[in-house]
Protein backbone atom coordinates (compact mmCIF):
# COMPACT_ATOMS: atom_id res chain seq x y z
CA UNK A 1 20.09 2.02 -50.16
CA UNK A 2 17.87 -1.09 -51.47
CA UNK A 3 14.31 -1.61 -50.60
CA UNK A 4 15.00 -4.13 -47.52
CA UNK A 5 17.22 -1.30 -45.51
CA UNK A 6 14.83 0.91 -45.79
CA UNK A 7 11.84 -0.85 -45.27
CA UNK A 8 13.47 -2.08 -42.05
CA UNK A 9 14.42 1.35 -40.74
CA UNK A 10 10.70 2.96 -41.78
CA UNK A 11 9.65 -0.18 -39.71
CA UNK A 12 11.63 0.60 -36.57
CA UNK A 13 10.97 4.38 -37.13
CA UNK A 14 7.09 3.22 -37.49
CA UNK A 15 7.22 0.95 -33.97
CA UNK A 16 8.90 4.31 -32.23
CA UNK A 17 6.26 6.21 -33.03
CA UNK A 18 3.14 3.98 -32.69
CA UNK A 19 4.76 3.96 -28.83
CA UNK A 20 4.89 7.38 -28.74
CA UNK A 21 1.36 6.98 -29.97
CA UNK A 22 0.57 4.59 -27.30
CA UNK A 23 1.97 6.92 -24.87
CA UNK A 24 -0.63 9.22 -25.51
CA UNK A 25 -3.29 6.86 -25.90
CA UNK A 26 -2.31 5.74 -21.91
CA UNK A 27 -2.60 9.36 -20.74
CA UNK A 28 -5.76 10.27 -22.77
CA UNK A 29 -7.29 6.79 -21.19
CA UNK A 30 -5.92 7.50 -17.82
CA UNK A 31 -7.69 11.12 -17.85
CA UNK A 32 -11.18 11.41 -20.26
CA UNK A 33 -12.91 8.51 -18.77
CA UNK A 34 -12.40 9.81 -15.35
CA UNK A 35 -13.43 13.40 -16.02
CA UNK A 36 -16.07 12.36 -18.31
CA UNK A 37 -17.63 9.19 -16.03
CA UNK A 38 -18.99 6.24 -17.39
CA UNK A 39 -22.23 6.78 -18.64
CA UNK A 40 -20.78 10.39 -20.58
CA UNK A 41 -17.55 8.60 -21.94
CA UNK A 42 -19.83 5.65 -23.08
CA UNK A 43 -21.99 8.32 -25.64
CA UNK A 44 -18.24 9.85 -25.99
CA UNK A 45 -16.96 6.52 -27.02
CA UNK A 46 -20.06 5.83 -29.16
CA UNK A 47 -20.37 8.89 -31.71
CA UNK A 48 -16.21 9.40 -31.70
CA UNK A 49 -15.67 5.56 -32.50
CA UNK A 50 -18.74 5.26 -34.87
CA UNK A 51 -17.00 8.59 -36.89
CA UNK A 52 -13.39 6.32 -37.06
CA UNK A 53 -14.98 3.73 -38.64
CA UNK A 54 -17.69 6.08 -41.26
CA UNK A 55 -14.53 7.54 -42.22
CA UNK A 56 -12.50 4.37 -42.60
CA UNK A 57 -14.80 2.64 -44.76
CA UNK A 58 -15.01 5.73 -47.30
CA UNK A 59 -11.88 4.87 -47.88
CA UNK A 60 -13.03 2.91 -51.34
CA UNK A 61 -10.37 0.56 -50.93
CA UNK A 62 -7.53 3.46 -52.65
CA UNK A 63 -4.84 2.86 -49.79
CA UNK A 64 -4.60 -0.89 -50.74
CA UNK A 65 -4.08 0.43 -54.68
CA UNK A 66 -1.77 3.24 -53.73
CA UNK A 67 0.66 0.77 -51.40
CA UNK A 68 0.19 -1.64 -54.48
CA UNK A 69 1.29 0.48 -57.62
CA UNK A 70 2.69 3.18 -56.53
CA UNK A 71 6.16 1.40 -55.85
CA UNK A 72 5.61 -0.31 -59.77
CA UNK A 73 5.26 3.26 -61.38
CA UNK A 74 7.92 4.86 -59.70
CA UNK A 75 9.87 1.66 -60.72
CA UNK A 76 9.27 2.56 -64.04
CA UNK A 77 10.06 6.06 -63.62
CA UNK A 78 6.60 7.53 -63.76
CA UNK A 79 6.25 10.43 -61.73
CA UNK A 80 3.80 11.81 -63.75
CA UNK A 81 1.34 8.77 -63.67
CA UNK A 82 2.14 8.97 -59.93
CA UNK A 83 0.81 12.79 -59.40
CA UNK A 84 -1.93 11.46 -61.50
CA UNK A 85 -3.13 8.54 -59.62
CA UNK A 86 -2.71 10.64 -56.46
CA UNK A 87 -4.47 13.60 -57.64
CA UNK A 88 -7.40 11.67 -59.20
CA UNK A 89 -8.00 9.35 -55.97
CA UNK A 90 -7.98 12.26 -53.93
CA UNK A 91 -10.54 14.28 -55.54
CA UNK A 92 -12.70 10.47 -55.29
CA UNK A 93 -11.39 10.78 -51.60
CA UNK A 94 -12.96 13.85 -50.37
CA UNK A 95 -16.32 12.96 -52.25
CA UNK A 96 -16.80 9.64 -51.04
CA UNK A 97 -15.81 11.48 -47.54
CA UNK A 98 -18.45 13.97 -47.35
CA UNK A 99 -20.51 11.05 -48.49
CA UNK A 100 -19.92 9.13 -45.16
CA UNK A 101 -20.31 12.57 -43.19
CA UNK A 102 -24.06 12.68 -44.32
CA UNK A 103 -24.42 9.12 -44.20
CA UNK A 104 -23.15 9.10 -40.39
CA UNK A 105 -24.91 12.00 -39.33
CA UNK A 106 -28.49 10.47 -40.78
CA UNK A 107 -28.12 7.40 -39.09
CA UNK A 108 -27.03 8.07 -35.82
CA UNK A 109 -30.11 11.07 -35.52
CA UNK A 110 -32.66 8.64 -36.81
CA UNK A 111 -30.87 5.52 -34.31
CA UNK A 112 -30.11 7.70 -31.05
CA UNK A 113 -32.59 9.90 -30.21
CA UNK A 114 -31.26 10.41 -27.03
CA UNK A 115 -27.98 11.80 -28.13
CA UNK A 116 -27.12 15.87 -29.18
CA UNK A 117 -27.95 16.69 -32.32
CA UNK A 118 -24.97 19.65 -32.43
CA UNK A 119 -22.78 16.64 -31.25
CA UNK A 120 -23.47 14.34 -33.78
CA UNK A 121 -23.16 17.51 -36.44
CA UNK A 122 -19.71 18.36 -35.13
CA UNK A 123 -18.86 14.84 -35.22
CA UNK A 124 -20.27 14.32 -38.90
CA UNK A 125 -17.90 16.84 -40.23
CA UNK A 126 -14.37 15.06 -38.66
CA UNK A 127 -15.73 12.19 -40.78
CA UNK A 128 -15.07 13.98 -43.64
CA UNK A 129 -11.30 15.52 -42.77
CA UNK A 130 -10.24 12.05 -40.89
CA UNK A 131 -11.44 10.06 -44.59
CA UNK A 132 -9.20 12.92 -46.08
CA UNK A 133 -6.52 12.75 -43.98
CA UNK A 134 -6.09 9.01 -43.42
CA UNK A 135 -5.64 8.96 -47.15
CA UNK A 136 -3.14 10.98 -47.71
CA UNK A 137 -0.75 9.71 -44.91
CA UNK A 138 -1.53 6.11 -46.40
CA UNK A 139 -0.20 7.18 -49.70
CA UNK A 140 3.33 7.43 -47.60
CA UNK A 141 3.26 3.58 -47.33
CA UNK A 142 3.47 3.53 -51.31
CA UNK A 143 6.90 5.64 -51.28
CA UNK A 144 8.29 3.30 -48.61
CA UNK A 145 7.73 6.08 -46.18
CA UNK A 146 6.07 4.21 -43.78
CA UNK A 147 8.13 6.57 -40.77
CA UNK A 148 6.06 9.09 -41.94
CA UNK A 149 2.60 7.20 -42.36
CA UNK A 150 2.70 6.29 -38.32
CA UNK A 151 3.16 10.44 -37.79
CA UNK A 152 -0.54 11.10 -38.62
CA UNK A 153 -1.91 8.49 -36.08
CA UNK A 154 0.56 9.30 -33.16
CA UNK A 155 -0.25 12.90 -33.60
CA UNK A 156 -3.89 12.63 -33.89
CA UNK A 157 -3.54 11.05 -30.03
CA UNK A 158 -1.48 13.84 -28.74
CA UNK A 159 -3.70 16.34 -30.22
CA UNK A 160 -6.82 14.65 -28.69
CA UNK A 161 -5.26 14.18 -25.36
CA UNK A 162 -4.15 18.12 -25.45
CA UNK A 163 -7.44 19.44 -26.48
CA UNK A 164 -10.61 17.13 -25.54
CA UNK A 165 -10.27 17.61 -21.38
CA UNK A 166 -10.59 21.58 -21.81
CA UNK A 167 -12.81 21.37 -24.32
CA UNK A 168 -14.80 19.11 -22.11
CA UNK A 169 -14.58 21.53 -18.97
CA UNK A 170 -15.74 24.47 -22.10
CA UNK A 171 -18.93 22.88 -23.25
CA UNK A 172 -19.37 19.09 -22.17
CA UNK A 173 -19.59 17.09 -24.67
CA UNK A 174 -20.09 19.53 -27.49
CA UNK A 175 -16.71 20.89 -26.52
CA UNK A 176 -14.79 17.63 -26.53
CA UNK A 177 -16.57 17.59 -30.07
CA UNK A 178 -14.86 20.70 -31.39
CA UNK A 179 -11.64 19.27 -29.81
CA UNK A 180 -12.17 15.97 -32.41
CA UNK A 181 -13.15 18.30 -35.11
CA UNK A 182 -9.78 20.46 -34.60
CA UNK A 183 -7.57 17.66 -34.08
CA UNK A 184 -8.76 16.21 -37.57
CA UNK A 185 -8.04 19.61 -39.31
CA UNK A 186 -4.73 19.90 -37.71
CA UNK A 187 -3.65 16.67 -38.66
CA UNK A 188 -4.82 17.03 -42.34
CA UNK A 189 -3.37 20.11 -42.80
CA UNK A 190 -0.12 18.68 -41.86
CA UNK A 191 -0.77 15.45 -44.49
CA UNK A 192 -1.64 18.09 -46.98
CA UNK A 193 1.81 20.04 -46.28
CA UNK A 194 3.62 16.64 -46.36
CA UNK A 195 2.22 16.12 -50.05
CA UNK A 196 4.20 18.19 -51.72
CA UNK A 197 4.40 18.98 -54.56
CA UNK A 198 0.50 19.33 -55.01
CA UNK A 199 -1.16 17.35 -57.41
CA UNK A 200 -2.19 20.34 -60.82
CA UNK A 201 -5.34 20.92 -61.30
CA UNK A 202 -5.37 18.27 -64.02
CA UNK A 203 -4.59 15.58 -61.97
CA UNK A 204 -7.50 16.53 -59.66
CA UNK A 205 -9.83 15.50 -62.23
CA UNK A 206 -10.75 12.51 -62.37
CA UNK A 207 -9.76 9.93 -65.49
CA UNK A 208 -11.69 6.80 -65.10
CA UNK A 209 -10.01 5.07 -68.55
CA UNK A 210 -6.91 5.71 -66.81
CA UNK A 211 -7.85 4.59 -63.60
CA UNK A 212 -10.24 1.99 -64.04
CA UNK A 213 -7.42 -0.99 -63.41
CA UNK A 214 -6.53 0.69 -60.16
CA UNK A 215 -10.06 1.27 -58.86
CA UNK A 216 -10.63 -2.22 -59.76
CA UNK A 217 -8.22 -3.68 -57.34
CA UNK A 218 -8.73 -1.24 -54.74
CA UNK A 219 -12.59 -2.12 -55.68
CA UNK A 220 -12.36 -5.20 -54.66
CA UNK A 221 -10.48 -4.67 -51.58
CA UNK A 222 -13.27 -2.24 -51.04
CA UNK A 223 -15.52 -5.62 -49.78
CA UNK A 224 -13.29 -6.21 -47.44
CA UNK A 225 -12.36 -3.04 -46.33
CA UNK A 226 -16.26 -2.48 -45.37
CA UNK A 227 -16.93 -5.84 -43.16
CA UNK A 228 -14.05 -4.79 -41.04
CA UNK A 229 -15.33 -1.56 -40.79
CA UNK A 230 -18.93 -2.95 -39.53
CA UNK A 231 -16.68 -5.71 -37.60
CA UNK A 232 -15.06 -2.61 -35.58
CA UNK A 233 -17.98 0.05 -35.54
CA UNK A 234 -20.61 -2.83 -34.57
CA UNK A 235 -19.53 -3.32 -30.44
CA UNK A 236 -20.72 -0.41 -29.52
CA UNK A 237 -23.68 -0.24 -30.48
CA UNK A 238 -24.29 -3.81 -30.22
CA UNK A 239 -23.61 -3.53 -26.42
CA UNK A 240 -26.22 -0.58 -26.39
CA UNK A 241 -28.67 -2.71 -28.06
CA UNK A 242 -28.37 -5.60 -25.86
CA UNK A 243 -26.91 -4.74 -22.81
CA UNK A 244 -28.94 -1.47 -22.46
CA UNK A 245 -26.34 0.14 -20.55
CA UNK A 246 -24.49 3.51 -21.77
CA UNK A 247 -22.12 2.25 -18.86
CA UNK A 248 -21.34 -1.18 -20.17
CA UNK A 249 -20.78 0.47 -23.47
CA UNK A 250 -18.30 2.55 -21.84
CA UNK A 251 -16.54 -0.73 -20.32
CA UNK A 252 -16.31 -2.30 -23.83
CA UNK A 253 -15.04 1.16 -25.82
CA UNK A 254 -12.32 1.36 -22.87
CA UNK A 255 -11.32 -1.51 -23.26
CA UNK A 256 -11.53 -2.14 -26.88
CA UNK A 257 -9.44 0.94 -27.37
CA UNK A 258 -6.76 -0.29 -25.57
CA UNK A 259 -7.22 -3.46 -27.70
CA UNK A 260 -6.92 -1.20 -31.26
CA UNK A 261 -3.93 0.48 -30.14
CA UNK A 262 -1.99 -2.92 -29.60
CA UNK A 263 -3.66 -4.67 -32.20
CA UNK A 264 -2.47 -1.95 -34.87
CA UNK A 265 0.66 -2.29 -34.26
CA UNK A 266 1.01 -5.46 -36.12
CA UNK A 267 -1.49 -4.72 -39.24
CA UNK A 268 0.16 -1.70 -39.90
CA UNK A 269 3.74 -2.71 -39.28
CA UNK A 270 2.53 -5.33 -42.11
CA UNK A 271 1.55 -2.70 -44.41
CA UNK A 272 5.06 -1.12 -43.83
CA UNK A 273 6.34 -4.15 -45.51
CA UNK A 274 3.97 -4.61 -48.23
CA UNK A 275 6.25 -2.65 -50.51
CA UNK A 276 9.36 -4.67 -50.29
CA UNK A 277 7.17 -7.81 -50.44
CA UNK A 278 5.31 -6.64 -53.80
CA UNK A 279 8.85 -6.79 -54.92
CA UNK A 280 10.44 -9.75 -54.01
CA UNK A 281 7.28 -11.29 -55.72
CA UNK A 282 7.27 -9.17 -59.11
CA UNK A 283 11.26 -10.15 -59.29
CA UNK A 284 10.49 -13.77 -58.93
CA UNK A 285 12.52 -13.93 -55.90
CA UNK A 286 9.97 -16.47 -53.48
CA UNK A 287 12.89 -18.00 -51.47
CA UNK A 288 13.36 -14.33 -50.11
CA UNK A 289 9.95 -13.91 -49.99
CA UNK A 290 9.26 -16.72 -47.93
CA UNK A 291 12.09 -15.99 -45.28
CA UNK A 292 10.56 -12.82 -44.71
CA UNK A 293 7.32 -14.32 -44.13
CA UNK A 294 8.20 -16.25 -41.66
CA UNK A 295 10.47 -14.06 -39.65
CA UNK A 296 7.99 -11.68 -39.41
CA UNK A 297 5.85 -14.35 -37.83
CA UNK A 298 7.95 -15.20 -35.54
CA UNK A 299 8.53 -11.91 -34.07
CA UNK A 300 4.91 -11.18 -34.13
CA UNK A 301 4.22 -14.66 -32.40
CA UNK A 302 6.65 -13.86 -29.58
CA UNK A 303 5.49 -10.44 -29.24
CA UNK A 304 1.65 -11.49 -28.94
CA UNK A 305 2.63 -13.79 -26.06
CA UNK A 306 4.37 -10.66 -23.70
CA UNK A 307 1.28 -9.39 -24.40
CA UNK A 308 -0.98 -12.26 -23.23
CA UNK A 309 1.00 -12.84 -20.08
CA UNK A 310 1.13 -8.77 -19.44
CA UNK A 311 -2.94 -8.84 -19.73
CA UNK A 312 -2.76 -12.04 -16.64
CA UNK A 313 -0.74 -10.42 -14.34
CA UNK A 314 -1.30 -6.85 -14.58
CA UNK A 315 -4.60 -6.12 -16.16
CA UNK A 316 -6.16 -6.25 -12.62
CA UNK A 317 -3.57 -3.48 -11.28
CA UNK A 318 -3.96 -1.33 -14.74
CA UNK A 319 -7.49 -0.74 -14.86
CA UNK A 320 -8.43 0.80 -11.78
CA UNK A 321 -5.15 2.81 -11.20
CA UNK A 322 -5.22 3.94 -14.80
CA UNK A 323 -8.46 4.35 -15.58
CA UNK A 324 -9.90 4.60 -12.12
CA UNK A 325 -12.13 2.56 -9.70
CA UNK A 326 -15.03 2.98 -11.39
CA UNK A 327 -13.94 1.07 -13.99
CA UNK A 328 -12.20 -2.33 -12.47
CA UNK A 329 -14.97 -4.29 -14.55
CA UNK A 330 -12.48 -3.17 -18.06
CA UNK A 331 -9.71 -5.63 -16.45
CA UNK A 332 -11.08 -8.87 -17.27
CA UNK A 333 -12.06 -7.19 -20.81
CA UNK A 334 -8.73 -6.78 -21.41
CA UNK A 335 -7.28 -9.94 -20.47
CA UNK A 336 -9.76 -11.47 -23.18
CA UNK A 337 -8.90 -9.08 -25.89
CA UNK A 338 -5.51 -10.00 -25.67
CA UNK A 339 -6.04 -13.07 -27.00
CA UNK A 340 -7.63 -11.55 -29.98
CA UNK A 341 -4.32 -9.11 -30.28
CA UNK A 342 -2.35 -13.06 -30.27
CA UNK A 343 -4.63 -14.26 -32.71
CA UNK A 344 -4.18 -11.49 -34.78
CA UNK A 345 -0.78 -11.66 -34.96
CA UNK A 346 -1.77 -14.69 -37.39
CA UNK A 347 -3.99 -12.97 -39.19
CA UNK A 348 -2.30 -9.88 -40.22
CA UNK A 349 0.81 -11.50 -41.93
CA UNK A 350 -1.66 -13.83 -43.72
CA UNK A 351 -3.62 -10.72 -44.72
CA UNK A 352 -0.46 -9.71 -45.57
CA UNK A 353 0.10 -12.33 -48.41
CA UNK A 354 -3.22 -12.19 -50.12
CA UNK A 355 -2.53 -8.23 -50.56
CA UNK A 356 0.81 -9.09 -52.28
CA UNK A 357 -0.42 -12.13 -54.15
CA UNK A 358 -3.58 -9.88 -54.83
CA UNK A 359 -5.77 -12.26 -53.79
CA UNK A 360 -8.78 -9.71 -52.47
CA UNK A 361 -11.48 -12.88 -52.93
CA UNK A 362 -10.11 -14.46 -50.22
CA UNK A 363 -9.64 -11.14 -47.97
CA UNK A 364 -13.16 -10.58 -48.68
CA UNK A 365 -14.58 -13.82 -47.77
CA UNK A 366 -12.29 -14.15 -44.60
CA UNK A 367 -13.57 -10.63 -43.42
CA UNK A 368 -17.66 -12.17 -44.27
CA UNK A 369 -16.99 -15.25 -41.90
CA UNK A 370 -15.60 -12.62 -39.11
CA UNK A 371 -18.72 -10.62 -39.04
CA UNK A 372 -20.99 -13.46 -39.21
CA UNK A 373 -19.19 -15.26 -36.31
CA UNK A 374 -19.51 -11.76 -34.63
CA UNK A 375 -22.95 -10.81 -35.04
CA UNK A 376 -24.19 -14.02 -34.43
CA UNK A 377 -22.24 -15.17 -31.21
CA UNK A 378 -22.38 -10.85 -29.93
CA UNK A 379 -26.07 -10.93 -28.77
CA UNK A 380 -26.31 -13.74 -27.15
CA UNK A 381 -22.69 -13.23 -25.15
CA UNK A 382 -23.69 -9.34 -24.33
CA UNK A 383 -27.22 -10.35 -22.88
CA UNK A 384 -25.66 -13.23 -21.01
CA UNK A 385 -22.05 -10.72 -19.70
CA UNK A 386 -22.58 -7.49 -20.69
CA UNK A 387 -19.29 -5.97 -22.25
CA UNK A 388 -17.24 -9.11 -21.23
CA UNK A 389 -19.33 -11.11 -23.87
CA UNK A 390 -18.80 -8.45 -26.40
CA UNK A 391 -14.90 -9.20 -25.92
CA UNK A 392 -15.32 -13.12 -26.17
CA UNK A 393 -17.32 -12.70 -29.30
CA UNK A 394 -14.37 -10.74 -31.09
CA UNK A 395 -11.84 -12.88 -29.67
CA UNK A 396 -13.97 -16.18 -31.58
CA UNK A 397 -14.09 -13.50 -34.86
CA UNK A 398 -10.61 -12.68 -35.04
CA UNK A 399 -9.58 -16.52 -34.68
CA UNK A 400 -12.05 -17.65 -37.46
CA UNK A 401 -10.94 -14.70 -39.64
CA UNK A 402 -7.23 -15.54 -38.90
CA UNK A 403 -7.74 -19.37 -39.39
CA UNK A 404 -9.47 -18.92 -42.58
CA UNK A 405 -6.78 -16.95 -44.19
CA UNK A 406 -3.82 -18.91 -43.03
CA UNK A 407 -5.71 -22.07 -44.32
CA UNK A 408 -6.66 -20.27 -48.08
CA UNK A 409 -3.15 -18.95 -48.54
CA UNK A 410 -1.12 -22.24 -47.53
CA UNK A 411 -0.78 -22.68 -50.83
CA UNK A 412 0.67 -19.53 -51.70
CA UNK A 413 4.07 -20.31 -50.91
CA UNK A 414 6.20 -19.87 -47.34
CA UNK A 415 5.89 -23.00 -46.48
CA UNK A 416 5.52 -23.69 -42.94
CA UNK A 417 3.89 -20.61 -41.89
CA UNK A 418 1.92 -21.91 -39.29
CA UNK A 419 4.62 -23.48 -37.89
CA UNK A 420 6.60 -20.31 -37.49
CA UNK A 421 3.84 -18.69 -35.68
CA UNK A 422 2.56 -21.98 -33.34
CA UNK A 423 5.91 -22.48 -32.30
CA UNK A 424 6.71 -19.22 -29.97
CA UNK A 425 3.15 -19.67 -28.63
CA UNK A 426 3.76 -23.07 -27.77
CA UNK A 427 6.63 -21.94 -25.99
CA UNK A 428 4.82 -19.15 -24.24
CA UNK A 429 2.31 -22.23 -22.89
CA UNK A 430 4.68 -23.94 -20.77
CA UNK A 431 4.67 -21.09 -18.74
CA UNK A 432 1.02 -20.51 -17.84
CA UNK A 433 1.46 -22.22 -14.44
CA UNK A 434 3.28 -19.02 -13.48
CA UNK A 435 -0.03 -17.25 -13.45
CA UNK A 436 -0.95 -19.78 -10.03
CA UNK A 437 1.31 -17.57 -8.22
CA UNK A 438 -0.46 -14.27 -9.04
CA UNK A 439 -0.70 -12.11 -5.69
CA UNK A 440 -0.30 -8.38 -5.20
CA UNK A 441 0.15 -5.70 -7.87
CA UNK A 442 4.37 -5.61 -7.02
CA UNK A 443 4.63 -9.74 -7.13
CA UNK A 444 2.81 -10.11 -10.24
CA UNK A 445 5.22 -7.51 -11.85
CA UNK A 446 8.22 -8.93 -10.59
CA UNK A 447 6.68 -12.54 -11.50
CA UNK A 448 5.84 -10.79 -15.18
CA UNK A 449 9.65 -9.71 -15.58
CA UNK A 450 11.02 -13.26 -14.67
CA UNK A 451 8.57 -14.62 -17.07
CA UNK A 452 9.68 -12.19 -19.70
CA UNK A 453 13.57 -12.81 -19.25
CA UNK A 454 12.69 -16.52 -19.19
CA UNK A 455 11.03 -16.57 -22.31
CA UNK A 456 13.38 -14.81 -24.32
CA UNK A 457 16.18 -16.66 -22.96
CA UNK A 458 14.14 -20.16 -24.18
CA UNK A 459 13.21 -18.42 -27.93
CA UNK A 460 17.46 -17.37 -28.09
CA UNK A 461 18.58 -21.04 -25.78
CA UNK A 462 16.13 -23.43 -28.66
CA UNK A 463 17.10 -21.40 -31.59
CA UNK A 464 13.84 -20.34 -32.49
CA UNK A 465 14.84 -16.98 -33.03
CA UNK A 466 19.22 -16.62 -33.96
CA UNK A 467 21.82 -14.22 -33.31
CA UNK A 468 22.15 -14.24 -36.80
CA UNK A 469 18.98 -12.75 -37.55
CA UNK A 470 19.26 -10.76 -35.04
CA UNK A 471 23.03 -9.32 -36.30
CA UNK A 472 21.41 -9.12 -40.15
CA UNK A 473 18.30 -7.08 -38.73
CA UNK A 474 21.08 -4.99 -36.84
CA UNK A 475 22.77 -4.24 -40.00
CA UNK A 476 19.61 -3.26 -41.91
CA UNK A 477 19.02 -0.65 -39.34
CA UNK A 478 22.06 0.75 -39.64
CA UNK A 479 22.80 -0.23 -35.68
CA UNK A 480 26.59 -0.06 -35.06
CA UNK A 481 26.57 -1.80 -31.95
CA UNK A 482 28.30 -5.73 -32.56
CA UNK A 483 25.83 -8.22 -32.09
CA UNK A 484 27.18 -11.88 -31.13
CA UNK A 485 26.81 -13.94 -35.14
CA UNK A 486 28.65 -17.00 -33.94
CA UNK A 487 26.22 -19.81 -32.30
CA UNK A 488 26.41 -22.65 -31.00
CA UNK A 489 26.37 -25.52 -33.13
């Protein structure tokens, strides 16, 4: 089967599981914040999001190398230099791990006073097994099993949603502690199982001669990894610092999880890809390369825009039946954060493209401008609207970080990438009038359907997206069922 089939079919595997991952992300949001309340979910939100992020940016930039050269060395038929690059990162793994557990657990003692000290300790050790963890499902992406590198996220949410509430009703917030902690082992115990066969004992130890060219590209991905990592871990707390509300904070983590879960889906459906790209490019093959590049915008364009229009006319129905009254001030949050989750759209394929043209400079330097626009609009926006000016200032970072990108890798080849993506959005514009008609929870639904028949029906009528792409993405999937290849001329 060549790399393109199953890249595809990991892909679709990959989108059926982040929903079933989403699925439990909707339950766990529709039931913690209402047991908890705002002001406990806020300090719940706090130390459990700060810990995602700790152990994200321990992550010394080794997924980027594995999803890089693993695919070249099993090329070559390697399998021993592949159990040794495994092995060896993953002993580097669970040190620089245990160095982000102490590292959390110091700073949020000596910054929140006011927060439990057996919490934060609980908390402090999931840094260490989600860092572990996280790593060893990424190294799926470098066999091309991406299916299998959504598993560990999609569980992880099941596991949470199963475990926090009684732990929660056990011992408050301690208890929904030992919930995080357990889900974390569980879920590295299954990456761990998935590994095998185990990396020997000599390819635990680390050999920097023969790893020094990997570290050095996943070094300098490392930047870049860290300034989205203080991007993502810095609302919270910069909500705390200037809105002064535990409440507010709450707001912003509710709705900026519901942000993450859409907005991963296309980053890491880009990473699924990243394989099959690094291919086309080390073959030479550019016309290919470019095709995909823009198809893949496309898609992501058009998908961005149901999301928009979903945020207009239902967010005002979804917050306060899913996540309760108490928390009708998340809906306007998440209309704005969808505009981030469009923007992004942009920015992940162009992210995309510097990690196969290994271009980390520019990744860096895009992920810099982000923060700055980010810490430097966030105060002033949170002391003027609370979390709704936390959501506006990462809406203005994402954009700048996407714009940035697109502009320093126009010369990279796919020509015309903008153009891919502007032209479903521009689509999606001529129908903003609809949202005059928004009424009651059951219009705006049926309004939202119309919209989304109508809109697919334009991208299909004006060709922006053919049946024959369509039938070839059938075929890569395996689908049997005949899709229409003759159009219109």
């Amino acid at each position: 089967m060549d790399d393109s089939r199953v890249t595809v079919r990991n892909a679709a595997l990959m989108i059926g599981q982040r929903g079933v991952q989403m699925a439990g992300g909707f339950l766990f949001f529709a039931l913690v914040p209402r047991v908890m309340g705002p002001a406990l979910y806020g300090r719940f939100a706090l130390v459990t999001a700060l810990a995602l992020w700790f152990a994200l940016g321990s992550g010394l930039g080794f997924a980027g190398a594995t999803t890089r050269y693993v695919p070249q060395l099993l090329a070559r038929g390697d399998r021993d230099g592949v159990h040794r690059l495994v092995g060896n990162l993953l002993t580097l793994r669970v040190g620089s791990g245990a160095a982000a557990a102490i590292l959390y657990l110091a700073i949020t003692i000596l910054w929140w006073d006011d927060l439990d000290r057996v919490v934060l300790g609980i908390i402090a050790a999931s840094v260490l097994l989600q860092g572990v963890a996280s790593f060893l499902f990424a190294n799926f992406l470098g066999f091309n099993k991406a299916g299998r590198w959504a598993v560990g996220d999609a569980l992880r949410r099941w596991l949470l949603l199963v475990l926090v509430l009684p732990g929660f009703h056990w011992g408050g917030l301690r208890g929904a502690a030992v919930a995080v902690l357990s889900t974390d082992l569980l879920v590295a115990a299954l990456g761990f199982y998935w590994s095998r066969p185990w990396p020997t004992k000599t390819d635990l130890w680390p050999d920097f001669a023969f790893l020094s060219p990997f570290l050095r590209f996943g070094v300098a991905y490392l930047g870049a990894q860290w300034l989205y990592v203080a991007f993502e871990a810095s609302g919270e707390p910069l909500v705390r610092a200037f809105a002064g509300s535990y409440t507010q904070v709450g707001y912003f983590g509710l709705a900026q999880s519901v942000y993450l879960a859409g907005a991963s889906m296309p980053s890491q459906l880009m990473l699924a890809f990243a394989p099959m790209l690094a291919g086309l490019l080390d073959r030479g093959q550019t016309a290919d390369l470019a095709q995909w590049i823009g198809g893949l915008l496309k898609c992501l364009a058009a998908g961005a825009v149901l999301v928009v229009f979903g945020a207009l006319f239902l967010a005002d129905f979804f917050a306060p039946v899913v996540f309760g009254t108490q928390y009708e001030a998340v809906a306007p949050n998440l209309v704005v954060l969808s505009l981030a989750v469009m923007m992004l759209t942009l920015g992940s394929v162009s992210n995309l493209r510097a990690l196969v043209h290994e271009r980390p400079g520019i990744t860096f330097q895009a992920g810099a401008i982000r923060l700055a626009v980010f810490w430097s609009a966030g105060p002033l926006l949170v002391a003027r609207w609370g979390s709704l000016g936390a959501c506006v200032a990462v809406v203005a970072a994402v954009s700048a970080h996407a714009g940035y990108l697109t502009w320093r890798m126009r010369k990279a080849g796919a020509a015309g990438t903008l153009t891919s993506w502007l032209i479903p959005i521009g689509i999606g514009a001529v129908f903003l009038p609809l949202t005059w008609f928004r009424s009651s929870w059951a219009w705006n639904l049926l309004v939202y359907v119309v919209f989304v028949a109508a809109y697919l029906s334009t991208l299909l009528g004006l060709r922006v997206v053919k049946m024959s792409e369509l039938a070839s993405l059938a075929s890569l999937m395996g689908w049997r069922t005949r899709v229409l290849e003759h159009e219109a001329s």
